[in-house]
N, C-alpha and C. Protein backbone atom coordinates (compact mmCIF):
# COMPACT_ATOMS: atom_id res chain seq x y z
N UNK A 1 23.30 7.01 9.53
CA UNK A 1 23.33 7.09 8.08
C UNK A 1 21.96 7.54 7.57
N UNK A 2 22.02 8.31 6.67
CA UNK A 2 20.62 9.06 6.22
C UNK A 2 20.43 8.41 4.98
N UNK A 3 18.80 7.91 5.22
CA UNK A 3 18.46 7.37 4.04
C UNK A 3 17.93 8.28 3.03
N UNK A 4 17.88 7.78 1.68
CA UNK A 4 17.79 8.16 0.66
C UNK A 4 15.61 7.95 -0.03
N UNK A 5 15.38 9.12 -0.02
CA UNK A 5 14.10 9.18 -0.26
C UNK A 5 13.82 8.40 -1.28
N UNK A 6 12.89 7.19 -1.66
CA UNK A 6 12.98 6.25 -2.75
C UNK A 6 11.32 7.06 -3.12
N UNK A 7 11.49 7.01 -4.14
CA UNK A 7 9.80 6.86 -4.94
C UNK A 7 8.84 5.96 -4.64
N UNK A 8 7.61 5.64 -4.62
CA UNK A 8 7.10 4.53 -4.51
C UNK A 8 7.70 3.09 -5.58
N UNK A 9 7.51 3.31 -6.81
CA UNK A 9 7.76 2.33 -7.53
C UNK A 9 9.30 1.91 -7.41
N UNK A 10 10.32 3.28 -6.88
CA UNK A 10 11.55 2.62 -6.20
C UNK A 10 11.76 1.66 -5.45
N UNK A 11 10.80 2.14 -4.13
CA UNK A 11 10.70 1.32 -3.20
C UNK A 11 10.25 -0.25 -3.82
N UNK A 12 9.08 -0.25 -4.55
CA UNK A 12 8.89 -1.39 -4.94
C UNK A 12 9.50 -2.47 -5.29
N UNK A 13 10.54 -2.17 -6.36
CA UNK A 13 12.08 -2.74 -6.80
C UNK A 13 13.16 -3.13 -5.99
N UNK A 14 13.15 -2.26 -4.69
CA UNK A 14 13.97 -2.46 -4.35
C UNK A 14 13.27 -3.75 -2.95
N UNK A 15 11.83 -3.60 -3.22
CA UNK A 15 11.15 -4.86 -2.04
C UNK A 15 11.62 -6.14 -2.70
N UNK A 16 11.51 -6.20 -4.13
CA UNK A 16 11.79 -7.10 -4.89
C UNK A 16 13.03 -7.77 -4.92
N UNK A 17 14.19 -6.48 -4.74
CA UNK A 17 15.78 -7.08 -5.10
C UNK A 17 15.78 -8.06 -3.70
N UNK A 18 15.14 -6.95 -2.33
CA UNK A 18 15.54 -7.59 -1.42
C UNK A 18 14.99 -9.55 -1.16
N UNK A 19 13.65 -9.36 -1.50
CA UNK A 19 12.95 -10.70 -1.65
C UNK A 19 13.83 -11.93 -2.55
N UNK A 20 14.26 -11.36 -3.38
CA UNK A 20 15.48 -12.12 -4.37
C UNK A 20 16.76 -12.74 -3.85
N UNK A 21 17.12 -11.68 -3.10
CA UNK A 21 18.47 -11.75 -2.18
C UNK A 21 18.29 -12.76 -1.14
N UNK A 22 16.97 -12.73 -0.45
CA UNK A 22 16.43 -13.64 1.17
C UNK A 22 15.89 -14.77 0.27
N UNK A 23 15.67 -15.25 -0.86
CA UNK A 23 15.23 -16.41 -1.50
C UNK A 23 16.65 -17.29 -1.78
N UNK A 24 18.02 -16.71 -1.97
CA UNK A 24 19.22 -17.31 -1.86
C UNK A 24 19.30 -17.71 -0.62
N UNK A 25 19.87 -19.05 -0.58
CA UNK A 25 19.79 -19.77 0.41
C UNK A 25 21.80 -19.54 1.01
N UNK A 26 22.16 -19.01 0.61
CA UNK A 26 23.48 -18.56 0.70
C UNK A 26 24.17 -16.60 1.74
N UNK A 27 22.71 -16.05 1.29
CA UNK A 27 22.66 -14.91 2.19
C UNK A 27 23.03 -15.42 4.14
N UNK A 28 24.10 -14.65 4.46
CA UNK A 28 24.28 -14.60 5.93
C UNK A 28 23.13 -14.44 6.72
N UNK A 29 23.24 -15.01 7.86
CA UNK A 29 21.83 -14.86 8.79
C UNK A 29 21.72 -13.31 9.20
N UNK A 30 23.12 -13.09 9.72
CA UNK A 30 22.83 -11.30 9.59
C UNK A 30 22.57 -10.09 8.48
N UNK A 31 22.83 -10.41 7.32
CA UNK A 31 22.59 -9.93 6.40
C UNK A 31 21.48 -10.25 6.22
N UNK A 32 20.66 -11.45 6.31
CA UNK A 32 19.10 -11.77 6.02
C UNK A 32 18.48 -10.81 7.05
N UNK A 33 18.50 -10.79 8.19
CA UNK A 33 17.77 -10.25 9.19
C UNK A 33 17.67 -8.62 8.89
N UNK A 34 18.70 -7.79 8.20
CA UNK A 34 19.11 -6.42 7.75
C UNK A 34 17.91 -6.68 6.65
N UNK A 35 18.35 -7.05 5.89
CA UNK A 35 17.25 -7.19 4.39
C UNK A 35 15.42 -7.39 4.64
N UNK A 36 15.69 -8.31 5.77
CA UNK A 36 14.17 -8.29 6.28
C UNK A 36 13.61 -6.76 6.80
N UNK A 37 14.35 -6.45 7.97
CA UNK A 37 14.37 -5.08 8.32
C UNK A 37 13.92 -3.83 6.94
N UNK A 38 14.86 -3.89 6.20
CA UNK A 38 15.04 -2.75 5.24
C UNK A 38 13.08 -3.47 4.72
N UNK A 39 13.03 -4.66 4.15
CA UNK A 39 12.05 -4.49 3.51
C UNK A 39 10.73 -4.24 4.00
N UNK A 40 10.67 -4.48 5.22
CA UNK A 40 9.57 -4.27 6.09
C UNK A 40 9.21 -3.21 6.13
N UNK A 41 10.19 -2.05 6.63
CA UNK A 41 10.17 -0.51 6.48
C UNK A 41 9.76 -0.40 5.01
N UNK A 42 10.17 -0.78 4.29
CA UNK A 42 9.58 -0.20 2.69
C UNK A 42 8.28 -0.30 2.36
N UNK A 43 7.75 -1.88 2.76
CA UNK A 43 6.12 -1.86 2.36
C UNK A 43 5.25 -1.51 3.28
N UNK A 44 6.14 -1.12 4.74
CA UNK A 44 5.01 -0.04 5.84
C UNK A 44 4.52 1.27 5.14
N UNK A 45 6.33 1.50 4.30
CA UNK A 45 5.94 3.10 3.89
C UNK A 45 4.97 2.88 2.43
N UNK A 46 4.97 2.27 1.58
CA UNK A 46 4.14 1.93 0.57
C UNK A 46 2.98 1.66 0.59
N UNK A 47 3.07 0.88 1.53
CA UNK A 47 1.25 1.37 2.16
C UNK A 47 0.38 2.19 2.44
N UNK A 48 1.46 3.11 3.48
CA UNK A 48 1.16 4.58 3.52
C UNK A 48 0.91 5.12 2.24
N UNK A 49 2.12 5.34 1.68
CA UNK A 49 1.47 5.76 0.01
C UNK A 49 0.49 5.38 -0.54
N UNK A 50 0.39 4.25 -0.55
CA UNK A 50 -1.08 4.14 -1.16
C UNK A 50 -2.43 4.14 -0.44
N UNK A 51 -2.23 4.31 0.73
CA UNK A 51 -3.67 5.01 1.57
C UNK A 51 -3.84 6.38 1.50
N UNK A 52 -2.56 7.14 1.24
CA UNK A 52 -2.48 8.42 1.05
C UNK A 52 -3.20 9.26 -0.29
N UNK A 53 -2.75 7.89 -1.09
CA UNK A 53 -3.46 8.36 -2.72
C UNK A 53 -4.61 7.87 -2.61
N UNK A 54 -5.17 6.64 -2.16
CA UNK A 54 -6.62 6.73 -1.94
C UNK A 54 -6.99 7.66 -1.71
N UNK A 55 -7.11 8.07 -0.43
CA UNK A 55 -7.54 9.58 0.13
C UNK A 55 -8.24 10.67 -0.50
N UNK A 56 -6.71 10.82 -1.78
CA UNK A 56 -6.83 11.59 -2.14
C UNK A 56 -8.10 11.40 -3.59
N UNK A 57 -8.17 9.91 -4.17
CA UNK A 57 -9.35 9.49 -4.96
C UNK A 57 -10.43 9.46 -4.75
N UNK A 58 -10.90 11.06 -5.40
CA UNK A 58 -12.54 11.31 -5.20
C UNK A 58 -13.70 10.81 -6.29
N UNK A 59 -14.89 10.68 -6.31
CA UNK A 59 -15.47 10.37 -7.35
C UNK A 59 -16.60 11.21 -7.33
N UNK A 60 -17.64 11.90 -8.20
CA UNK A 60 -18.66 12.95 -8.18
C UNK A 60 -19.69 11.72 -8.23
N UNK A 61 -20.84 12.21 -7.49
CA UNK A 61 -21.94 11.11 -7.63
C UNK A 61 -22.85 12.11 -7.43
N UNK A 62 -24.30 11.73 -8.20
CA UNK A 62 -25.44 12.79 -8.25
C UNK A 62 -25.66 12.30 -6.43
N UNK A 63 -26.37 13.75 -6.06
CA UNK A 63 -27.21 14.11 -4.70
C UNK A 63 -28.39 14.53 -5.53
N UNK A 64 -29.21 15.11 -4.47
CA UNK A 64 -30.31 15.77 -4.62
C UNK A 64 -30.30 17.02 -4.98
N UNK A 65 -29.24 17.68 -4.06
CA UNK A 65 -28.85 19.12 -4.88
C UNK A 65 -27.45 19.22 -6.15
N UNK A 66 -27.67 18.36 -6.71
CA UNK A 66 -26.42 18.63 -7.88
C UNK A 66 -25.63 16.99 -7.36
N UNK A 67 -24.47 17.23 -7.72
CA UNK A 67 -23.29 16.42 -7.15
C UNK A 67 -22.54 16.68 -6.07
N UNK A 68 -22.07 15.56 -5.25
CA UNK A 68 -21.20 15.78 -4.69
C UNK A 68 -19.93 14.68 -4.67
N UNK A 69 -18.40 14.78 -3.83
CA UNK A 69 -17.48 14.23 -3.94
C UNK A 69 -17.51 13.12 -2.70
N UNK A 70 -17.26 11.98 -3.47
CA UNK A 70 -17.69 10.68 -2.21
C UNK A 70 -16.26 10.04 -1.92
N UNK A 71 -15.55 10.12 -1.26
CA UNK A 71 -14.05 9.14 -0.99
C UNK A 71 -14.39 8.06 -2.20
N UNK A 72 -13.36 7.60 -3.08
CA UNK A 72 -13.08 6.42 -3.68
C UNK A 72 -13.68 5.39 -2.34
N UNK A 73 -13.12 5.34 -1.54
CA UNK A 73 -13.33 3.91 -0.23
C UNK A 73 -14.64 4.08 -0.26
N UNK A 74 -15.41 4.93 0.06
CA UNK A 74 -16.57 5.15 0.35
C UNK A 74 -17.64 4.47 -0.55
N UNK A 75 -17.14 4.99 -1.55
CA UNK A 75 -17.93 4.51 -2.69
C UNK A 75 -17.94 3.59 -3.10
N UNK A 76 -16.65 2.96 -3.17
CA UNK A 76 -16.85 0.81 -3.21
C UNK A 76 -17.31 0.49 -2.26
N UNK A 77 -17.25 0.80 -0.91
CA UNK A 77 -18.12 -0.08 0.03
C UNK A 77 -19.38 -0.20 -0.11
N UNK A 78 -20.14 1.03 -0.82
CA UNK A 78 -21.00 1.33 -0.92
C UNK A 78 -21.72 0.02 -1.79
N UNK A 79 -20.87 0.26 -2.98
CA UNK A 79 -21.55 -0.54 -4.19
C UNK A 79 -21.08 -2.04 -4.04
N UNK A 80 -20.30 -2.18 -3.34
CA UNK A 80 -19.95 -3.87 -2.66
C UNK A 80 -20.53 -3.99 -1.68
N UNK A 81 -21.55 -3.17 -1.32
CA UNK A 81 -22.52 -3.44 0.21
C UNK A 81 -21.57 -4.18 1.60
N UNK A 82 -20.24 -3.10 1.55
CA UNK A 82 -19.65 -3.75 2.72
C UNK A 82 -19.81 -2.04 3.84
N UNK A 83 -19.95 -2.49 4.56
CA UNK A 83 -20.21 -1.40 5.50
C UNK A 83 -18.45 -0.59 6.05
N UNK A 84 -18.81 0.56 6.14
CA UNK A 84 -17.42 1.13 6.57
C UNK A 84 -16.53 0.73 7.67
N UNK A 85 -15.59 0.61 7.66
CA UNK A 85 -14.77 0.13 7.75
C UNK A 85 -14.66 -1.88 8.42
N UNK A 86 -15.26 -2.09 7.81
CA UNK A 86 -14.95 -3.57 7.46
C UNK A 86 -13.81 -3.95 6.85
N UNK A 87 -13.36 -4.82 6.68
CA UNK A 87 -11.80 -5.48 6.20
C UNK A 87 -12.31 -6.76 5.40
N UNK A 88 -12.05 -6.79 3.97
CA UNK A 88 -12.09 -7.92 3.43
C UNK A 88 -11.31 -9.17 4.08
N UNK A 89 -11.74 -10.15 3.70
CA UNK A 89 -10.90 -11.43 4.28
C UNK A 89 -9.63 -11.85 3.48
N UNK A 90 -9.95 -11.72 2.16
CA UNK A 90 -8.69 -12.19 0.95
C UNK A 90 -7.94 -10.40 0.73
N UNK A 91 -8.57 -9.42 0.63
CA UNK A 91 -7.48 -8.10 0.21
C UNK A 91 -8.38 -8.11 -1.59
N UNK A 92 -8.95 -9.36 -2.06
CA UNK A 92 -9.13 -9.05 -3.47
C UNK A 92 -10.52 -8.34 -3.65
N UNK A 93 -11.23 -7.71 -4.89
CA UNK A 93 -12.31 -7.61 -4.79
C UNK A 93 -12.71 -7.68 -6.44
């Protein structure tokens, strides 16, 4: 069966219906285990999306010769003095 390309904020809604559905204590164990499945795949791919749009978030910062374009990531680590690729402990900042 071929799935149906969701949007990000689709996907989102639909992480939600599923989380709604597995919070009923009445959902089948096989039907829970499907719903887990489906949602797992959704916020792997949403993730992706949103590392993808990072990526793509540049910011201009003066150089010496003019400006140049610094990765969004780059540039908070920078100014949060966390070194590249470090991993926050909480996800917040």
């Amino acid at each position: 069966m071929a799935k149906k390309k969701l949007t990000y904020e689709q996907s989102i809604s639909r992480i939600e219906e599923i989380a709604a559905a597995l919070e009923e204590s009445t959902v089948p164990l096989e039907d829970a285990v499907s719903y887990y499945k489906e949602g797992m795949e959704l916020v792997l791919w949403c993730q992706k999306a949103l590392d993808g749009a990072e990526e793509k978030i540049m910011q201009l910062r003066p150089a010496a010769e003019g400006f140049t374009l610094t990765p969004w990531k780059e540039r908070q680590e920078r100014e949060h003095g966390l070194e590249s690729g470090t991993e926050g402990t909480d996800g917040e900042d």
